[in-house]
PDB file of N, CA and C in Angstrom:
ATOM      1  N   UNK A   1      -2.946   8.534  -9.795  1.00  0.00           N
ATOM      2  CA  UNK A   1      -2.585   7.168  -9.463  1.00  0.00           C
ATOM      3  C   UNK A   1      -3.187   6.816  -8.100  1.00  0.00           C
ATOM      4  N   UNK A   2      -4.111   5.616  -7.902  1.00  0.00           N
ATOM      5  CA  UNK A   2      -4.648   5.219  -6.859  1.00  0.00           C
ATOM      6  C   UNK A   2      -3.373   4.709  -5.686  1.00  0.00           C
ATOM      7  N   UNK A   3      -3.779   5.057  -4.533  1.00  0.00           N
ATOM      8  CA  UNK A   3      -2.808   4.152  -3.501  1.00  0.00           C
ATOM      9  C   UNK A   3      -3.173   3.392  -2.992  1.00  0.00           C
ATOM     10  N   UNK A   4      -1.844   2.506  -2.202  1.00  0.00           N
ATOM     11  CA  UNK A   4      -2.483   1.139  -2.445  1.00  0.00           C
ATOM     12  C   UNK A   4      -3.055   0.888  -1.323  1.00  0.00           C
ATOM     13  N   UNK A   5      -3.104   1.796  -0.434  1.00  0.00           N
ATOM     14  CA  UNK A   5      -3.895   1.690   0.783  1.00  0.00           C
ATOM     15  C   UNK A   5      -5.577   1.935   0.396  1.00  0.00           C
ATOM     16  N   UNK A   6      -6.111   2.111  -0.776  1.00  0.00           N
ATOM     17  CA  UNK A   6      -7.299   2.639  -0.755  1.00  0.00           C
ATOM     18  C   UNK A   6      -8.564   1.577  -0.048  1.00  0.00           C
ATOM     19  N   UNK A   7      -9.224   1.987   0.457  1.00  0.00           N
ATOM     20  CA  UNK A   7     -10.113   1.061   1.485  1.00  0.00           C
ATOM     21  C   UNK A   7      -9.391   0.463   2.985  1.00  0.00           C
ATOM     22  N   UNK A   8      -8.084   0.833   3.080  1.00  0.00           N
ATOM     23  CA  UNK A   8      -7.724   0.346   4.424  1.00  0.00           C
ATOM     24  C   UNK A   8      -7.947   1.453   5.472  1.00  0.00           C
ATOM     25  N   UNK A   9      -8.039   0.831   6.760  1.00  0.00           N
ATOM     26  CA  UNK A   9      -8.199   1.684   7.861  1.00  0.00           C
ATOM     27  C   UNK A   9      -6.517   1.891   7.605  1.00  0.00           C
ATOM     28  N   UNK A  10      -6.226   3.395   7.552  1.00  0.00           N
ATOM     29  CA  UNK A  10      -4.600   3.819   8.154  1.00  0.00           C
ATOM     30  C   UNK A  10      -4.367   4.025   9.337  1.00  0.00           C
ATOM     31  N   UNK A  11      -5.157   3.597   9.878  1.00  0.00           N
ATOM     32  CA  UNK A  11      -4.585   4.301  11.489  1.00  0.00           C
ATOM     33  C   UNK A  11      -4.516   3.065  11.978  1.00  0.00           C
ATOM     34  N   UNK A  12      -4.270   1.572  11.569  1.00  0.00           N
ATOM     35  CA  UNK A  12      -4.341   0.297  12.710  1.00  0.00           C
ATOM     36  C   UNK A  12      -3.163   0.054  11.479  1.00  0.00           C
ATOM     37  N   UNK A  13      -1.952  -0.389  12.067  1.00  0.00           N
ATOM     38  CA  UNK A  13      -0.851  -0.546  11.856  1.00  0.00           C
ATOM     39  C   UNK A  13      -0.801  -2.187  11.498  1.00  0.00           C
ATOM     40  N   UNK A  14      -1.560  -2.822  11.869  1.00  0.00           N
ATOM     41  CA  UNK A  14      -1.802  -4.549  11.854  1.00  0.00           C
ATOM     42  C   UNK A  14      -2.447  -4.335  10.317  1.00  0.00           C
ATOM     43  N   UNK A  15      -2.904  -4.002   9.811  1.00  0.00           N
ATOM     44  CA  UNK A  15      -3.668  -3.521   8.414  1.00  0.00           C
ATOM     45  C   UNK A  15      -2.645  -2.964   7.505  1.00  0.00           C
ATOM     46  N   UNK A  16      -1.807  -1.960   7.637  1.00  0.00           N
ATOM     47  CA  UNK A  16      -1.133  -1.377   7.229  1.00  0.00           C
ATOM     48  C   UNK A  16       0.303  -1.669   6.363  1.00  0.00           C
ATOM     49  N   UNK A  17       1.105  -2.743   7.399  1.00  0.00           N
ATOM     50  CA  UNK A  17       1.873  -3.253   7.483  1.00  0.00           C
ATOM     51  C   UNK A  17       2.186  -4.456   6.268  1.00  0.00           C
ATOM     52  N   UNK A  18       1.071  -5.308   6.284  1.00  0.00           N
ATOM     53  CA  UNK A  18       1.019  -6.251   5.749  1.00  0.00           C
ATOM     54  C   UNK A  18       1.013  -5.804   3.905  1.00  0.00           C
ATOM     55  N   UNK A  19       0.079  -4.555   3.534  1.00  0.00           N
ATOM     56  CA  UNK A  19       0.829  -4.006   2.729  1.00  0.00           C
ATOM     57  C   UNK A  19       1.626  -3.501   1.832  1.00  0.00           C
ATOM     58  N   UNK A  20       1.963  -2.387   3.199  1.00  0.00           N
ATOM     59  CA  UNK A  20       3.968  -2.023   2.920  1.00  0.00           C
ATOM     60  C   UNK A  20       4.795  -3.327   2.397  1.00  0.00           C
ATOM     61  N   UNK A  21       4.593  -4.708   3.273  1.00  0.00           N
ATOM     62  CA  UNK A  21       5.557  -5.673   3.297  1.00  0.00           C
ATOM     63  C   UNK A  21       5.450  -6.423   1.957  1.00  0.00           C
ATOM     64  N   UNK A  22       4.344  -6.297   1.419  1.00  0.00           N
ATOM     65  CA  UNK A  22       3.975  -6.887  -0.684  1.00  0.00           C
ATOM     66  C   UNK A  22       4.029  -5.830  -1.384  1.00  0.00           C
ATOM     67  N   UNK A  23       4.300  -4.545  -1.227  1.00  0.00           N
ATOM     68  CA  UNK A  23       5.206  -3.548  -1.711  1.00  0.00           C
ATOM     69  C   UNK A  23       6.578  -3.990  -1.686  1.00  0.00           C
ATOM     70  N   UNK A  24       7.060  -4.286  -0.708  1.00  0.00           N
ATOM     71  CA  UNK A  24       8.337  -4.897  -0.876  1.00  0.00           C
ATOM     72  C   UNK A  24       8.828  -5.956  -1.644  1.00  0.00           C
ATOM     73  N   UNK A  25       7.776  -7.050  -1.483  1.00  0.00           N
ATOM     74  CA  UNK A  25       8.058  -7.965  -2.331  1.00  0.00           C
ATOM     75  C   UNK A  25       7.766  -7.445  -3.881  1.00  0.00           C
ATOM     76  N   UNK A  26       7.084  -6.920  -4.233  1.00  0.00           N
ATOM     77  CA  UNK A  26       6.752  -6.362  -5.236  1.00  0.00           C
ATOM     78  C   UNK A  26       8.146  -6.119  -6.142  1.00  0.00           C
ATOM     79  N   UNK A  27       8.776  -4.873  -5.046  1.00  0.00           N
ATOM     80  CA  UNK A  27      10.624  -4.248  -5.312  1.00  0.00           C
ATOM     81  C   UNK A  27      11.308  -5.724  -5.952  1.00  0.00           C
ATOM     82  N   UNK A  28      10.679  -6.718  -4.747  1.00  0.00           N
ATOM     83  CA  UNK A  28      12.263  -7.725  -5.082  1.00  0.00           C
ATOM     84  C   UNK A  28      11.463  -8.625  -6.252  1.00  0.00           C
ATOM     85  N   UNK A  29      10.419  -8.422  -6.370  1.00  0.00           N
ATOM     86  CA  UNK A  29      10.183  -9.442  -8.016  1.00  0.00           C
ATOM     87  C   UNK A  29      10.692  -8.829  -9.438  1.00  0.00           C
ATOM     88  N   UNK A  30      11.256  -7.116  -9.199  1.00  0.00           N
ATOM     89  CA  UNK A  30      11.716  -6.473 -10.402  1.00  0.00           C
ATOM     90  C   UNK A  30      10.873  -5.498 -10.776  1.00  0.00           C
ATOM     91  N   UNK A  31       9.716  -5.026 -10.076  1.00  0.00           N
ATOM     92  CA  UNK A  31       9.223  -3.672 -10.300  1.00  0.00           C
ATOM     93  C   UNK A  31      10.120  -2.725 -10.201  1.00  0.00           C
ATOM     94  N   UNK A  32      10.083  -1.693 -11.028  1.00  0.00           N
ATOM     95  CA  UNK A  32      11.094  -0.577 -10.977  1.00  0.00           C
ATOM     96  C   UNK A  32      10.629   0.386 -10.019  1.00  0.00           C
ATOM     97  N   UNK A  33       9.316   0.409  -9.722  1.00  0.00           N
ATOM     98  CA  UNK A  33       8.538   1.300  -8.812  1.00  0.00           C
ATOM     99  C   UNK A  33       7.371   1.146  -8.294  1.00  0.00           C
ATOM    100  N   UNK A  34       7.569   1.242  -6.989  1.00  0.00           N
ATOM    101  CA  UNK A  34       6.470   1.296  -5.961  1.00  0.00           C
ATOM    102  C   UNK A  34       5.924   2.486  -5.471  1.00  0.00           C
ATOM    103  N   UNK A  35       4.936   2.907  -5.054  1.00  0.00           N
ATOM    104  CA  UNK A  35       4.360   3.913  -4.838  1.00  0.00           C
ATOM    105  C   UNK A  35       3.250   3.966  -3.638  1.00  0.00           C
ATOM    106  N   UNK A  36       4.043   4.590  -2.461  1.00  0.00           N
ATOM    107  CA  UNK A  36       3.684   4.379  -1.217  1.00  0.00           C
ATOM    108  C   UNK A  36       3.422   5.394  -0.274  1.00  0.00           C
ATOM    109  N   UNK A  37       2.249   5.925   0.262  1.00  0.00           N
ATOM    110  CA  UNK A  37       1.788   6.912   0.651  1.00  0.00           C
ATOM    111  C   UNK A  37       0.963   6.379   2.088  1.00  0.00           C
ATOM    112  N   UNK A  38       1.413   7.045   3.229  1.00  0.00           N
ATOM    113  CA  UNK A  38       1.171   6.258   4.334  1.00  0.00           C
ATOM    114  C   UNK A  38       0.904   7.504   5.103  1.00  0.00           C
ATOM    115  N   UNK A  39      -0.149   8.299   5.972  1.00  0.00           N
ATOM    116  CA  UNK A  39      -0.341   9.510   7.007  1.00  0.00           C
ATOM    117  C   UNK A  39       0.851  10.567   6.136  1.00  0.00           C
ATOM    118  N   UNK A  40       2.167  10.806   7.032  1.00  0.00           N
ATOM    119  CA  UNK A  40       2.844  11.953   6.209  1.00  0.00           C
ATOM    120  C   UNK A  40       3.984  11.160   5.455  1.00  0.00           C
ATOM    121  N   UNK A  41       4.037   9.850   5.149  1.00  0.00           N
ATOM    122  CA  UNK A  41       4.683   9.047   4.621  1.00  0.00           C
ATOM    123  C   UNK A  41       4.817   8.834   3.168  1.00  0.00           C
ATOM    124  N   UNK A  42       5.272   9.007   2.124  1.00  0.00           N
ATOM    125  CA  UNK A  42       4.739   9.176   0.842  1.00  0.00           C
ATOM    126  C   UNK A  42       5.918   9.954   0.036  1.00  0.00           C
ATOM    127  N   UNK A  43       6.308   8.309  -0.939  1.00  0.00           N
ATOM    128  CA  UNK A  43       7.645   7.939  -1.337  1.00  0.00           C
ATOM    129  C   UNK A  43       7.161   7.257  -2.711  1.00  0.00           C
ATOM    130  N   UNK A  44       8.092   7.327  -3.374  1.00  0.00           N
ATOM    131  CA  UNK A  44       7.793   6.407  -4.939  1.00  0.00           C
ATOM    132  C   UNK A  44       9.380   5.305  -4.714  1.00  0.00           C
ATOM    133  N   UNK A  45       9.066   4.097  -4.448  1.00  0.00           N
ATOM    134  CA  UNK A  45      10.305   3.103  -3.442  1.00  0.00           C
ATOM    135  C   UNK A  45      10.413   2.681  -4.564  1.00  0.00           C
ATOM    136  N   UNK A  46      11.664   2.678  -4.884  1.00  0.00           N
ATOM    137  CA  UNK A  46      12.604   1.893  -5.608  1.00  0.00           C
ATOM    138  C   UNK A  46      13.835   0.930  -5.170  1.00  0.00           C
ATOM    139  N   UNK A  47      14.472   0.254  -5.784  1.00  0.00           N
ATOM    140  CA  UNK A  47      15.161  -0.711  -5.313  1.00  0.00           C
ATOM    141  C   UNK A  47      16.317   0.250  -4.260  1.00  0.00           C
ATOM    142  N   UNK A  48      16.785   1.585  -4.569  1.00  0.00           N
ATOM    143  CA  UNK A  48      17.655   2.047  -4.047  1.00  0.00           C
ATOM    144  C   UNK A  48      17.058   2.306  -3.041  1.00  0.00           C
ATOM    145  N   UNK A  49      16.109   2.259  -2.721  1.00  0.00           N
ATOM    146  CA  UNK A  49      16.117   3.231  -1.069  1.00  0.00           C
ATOM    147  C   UNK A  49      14.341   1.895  -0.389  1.00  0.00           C
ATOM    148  N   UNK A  50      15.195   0.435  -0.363  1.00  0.00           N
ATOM    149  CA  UNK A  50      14.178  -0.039   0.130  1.00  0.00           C
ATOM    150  C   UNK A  50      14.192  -0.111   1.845  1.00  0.00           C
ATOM    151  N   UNK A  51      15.532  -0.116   1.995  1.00  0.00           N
ATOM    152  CA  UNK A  51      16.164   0.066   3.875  1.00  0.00           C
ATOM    153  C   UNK A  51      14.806   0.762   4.144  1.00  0.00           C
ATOM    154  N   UNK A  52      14.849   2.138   3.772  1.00  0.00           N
ATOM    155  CA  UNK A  52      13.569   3.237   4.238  1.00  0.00           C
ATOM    156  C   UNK A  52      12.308   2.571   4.330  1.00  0.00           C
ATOM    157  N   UNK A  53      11.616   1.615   3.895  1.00  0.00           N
ATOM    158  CA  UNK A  53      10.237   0.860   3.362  1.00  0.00           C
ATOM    159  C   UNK A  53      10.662  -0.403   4.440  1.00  0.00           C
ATOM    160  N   UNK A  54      12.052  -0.792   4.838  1.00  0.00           N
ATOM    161  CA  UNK A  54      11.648  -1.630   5.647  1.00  0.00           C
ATOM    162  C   UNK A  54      11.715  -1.666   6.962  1.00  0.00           C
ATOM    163  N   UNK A  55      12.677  -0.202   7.407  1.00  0.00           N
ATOM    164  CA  UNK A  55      12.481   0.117   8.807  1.00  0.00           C
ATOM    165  C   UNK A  55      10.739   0.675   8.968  1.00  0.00           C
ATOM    166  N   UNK A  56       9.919   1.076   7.752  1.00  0.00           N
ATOM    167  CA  UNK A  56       8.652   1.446   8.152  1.00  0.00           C
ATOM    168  C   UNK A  56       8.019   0.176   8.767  1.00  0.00           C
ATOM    169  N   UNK A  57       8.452  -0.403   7.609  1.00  0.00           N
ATOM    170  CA  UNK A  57       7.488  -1.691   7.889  1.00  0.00           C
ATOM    171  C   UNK A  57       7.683  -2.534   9.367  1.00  0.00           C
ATOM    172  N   UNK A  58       9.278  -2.434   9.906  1.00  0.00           N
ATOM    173  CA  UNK A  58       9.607  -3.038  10.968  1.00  0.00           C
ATOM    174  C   UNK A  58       8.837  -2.422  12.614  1.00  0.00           C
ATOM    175  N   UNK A  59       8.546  -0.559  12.518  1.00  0.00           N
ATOM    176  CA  UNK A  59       8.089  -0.037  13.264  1.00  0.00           C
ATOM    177  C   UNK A  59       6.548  -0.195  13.180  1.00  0.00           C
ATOM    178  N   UNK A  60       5.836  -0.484  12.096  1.00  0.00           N
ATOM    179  CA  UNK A  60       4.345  -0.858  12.208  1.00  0.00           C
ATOM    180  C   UNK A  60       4.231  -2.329  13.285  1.00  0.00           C
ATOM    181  N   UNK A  61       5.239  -3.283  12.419  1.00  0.00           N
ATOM    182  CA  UNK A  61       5.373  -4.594  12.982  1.00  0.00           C
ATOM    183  C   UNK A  61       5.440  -4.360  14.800  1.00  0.00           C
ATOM    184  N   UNK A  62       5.949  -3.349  15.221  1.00  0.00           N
ATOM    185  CA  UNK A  62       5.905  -3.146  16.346  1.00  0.00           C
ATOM    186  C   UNK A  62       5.115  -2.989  16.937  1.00  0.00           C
ATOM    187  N   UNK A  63       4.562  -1.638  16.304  1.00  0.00           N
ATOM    188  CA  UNK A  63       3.255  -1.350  17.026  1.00  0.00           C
ATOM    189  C   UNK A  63       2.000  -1.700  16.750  1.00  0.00           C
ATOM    190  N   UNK A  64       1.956  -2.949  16.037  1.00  0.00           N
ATOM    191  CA  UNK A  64       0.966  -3.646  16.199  1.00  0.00           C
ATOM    192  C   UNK A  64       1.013  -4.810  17.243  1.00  0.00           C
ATOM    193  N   UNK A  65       2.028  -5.283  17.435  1.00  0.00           N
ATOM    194  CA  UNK A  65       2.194  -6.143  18.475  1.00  0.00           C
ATOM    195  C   UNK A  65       2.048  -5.495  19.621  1.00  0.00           C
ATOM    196  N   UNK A  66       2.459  -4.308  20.361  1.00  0.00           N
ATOM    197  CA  UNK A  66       2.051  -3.612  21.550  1.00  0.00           C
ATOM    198  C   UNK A  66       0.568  -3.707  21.105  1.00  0.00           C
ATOM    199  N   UNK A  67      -0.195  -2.940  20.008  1.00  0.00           N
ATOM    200  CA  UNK A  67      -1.798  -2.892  20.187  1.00  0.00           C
ATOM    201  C   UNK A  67      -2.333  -4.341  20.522  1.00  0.00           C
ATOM    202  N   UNK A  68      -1.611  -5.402  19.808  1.00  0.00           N
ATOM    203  CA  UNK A  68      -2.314  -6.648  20.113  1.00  0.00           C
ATOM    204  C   UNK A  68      -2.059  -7.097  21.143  1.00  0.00           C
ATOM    205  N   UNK A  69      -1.255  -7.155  21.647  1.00  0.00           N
ATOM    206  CA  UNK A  69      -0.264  -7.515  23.048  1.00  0.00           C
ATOM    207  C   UNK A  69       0.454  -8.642  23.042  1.00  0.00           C
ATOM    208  N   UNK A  70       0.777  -9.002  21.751  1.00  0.00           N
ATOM    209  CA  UNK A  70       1.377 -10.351  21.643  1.00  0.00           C
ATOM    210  C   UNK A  70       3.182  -9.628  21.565  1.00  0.00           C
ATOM    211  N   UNK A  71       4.044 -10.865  21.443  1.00  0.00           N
ATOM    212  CA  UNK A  71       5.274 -10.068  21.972  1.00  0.00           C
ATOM    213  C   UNK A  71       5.709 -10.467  20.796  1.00  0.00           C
ATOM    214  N   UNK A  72       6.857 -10.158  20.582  1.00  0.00           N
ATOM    215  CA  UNK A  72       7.819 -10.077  18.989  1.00  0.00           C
ATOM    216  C   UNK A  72       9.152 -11.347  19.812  1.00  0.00           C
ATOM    217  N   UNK A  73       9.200 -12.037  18.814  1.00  0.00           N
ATOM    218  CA  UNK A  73      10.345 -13.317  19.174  1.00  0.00           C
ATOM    219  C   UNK A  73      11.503 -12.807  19.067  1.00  0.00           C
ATOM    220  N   UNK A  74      12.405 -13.181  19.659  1.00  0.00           N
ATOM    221  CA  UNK A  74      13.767 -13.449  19.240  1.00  0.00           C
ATOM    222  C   UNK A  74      14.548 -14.587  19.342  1.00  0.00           C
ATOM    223  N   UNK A  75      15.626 -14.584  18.491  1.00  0.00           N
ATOM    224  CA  UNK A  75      16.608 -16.179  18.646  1.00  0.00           C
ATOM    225  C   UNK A  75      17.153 -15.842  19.913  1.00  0.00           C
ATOM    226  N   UNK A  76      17.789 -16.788  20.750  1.00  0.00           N
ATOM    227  CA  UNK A  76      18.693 -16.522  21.667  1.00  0.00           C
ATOM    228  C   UNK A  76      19.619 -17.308  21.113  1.00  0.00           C
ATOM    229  N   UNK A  77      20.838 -16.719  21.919  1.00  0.00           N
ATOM    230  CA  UNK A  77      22.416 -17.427  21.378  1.00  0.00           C
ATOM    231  C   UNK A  77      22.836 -17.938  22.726  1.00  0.00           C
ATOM    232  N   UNK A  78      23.726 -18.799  22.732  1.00  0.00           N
ATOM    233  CA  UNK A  78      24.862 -18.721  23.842  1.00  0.00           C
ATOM    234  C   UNK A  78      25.949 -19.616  23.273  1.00  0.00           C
ATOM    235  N   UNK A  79      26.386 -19.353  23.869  1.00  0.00           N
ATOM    236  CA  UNK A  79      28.288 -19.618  23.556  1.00  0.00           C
ATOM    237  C   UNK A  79      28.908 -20.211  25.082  1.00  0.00           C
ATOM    238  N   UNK A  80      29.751 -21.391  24.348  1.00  0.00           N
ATOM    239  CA  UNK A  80      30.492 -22.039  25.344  1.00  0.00           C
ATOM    240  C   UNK A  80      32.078 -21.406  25.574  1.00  0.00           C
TER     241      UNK A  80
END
C-alpha cells in the first residue's frame, strides 16, 4: 500500500501537515481507515484513536510556524 506522503519532502512540517489534516477529514467523511506513516510515526487511524492524528497534526502546525516565523493566533477573553 502506497503512503500518502509519497513525493513529499518529510522533513518540512509546512508540507506535511496539510496532509495529516485531509487524512482527517477523510476519518470524518466515513472512511473506516486511514493509513499514516510519518519518520517513526506509522498508524492505520481510525475513527477511535483520531485525538492521536490530531495532536500530530497540531505539533507540525507548530513547528512550521516557528520555521516560518509567523505566530499562531489566539482568541482573547475578558470578563467584567
Amino acid at each position: 500500500m502506497a503512503s500518502i506522503f509519497d513525493g513529499i519532502d518529510t522533513t518540512d512540517p509546512c508540507l506535511v501537515w496539510p496532509i495529516l489534516q485531509s487524512a482527517l477529514y477523510r476519518l470524518a467523511a466515513g472512511e473506516a481507515e486511514v493509513r499514516v506513516r510519518y519518520e517513526d510515526f506509522d498508524v492505520a487511524v481510525q475513527p477511535a484513536n483520531q485525538k492521536e492524528l490530531e495532536r500530530l497534526i497540531t505539533r507540525l502546525r507548530v513547528e512550521c510556524a516557528r520555521k516560518t516565523g509567523k505566530r499562531s493566533r489566539f482568541a482573547m477573553r475578558g470578563g467584567f
